[in-house]
Protein backbone atom coordinates (compact mmCIF):
# COMPACT_ATOMS: atom_id res chain seq x y z
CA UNK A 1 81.59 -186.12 -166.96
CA UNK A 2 81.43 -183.65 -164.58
CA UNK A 3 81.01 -179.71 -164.56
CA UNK A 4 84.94 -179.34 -163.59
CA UNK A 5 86.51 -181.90 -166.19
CA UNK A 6 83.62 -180.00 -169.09
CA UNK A 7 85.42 -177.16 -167.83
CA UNK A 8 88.94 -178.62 -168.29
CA UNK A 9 88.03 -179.88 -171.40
CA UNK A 10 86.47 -176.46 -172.70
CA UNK A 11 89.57 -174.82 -171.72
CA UNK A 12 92.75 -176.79 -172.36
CA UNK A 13 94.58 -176.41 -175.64
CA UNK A 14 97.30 -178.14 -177.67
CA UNK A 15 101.06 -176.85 -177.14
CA UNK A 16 102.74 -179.74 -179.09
CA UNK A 17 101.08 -183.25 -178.59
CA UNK A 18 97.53 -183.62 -178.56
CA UNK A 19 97.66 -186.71 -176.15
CA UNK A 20 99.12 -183.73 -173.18
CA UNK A 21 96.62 -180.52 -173.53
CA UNK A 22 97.81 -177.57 -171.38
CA UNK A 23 95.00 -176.00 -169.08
CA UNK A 24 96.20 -172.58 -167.42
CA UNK A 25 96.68 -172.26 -164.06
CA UNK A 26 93.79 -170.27 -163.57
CA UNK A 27 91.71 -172.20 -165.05
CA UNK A 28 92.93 -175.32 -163.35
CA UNK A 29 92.04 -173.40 -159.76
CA UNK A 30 88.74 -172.58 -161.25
CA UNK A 31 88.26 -176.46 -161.85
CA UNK A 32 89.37 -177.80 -158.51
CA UNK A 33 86.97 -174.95 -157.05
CA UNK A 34 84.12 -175.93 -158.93
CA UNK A 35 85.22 -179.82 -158.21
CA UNK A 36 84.98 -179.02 -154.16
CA UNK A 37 81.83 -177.19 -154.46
CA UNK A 38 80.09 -180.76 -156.20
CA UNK A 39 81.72 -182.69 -153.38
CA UNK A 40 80.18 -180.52 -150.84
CA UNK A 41 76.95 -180.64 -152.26
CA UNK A 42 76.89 -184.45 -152.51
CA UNK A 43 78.23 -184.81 -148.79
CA UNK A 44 75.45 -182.84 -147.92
CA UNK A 45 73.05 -184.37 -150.30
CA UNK A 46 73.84 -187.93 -148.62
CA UNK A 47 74.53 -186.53 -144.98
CA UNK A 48 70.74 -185.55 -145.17
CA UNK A 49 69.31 -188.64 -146.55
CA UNK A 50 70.63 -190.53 -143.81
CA UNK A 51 69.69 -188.24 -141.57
CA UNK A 52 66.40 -187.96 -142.95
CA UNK A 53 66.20 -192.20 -142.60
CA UNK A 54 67.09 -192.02 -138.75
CA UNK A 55 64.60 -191.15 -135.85
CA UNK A 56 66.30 -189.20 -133.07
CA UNK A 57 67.87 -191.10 -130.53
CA UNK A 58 69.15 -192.80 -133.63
CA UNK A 59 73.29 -194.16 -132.69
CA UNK A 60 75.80 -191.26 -133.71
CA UNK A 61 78.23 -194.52 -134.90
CA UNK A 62 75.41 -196.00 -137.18
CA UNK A 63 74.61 -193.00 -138.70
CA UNK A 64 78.27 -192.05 -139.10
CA UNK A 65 78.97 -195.44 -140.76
CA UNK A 66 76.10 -195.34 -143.29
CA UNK A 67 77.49 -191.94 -143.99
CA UNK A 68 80.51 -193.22 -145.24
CA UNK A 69 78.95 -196.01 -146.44
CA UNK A 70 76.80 -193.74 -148.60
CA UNK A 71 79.68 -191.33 -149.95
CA UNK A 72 81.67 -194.40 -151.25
CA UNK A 73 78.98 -195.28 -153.00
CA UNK A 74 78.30 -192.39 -155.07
């Protein structure tokens, strides 16, 4: 689970049926906030080990494509 659906979890609450918890809007925000940052930080985590795997001169189209190859993955 990640740190934004903890976060969800932590902070929804039961209006009438259990099976539909109600999250503030706030708090939602806060989640898809939190849920960007992780994204960003994984992009960059994978950008760099493929850039870390290519020698320069390396094709900007191969390492583009194992980029995406990589972030599908994960």
């Amino acid at each position: 689970m990640s740190k934004s659906e903890e976060y969800i979890e932590i902070k929804s609450f039961v209006v009438v049926n259990p099976n539909f918890p109600v999250v503030t809007k706030e708090s939602a925000l806060k989640a898809v906030a939190m849920a960007e940052e992780e994204m960003k930080r994984k992009a960059i985590e994978v950008l760099s080990s493929v850039l870390d795997n290519w020698v320069h001169g390396g094709d900007a189209d191969c390492i583009i494509a194992e980029f995406e190859e990589r972030l599908t993955e994960g």
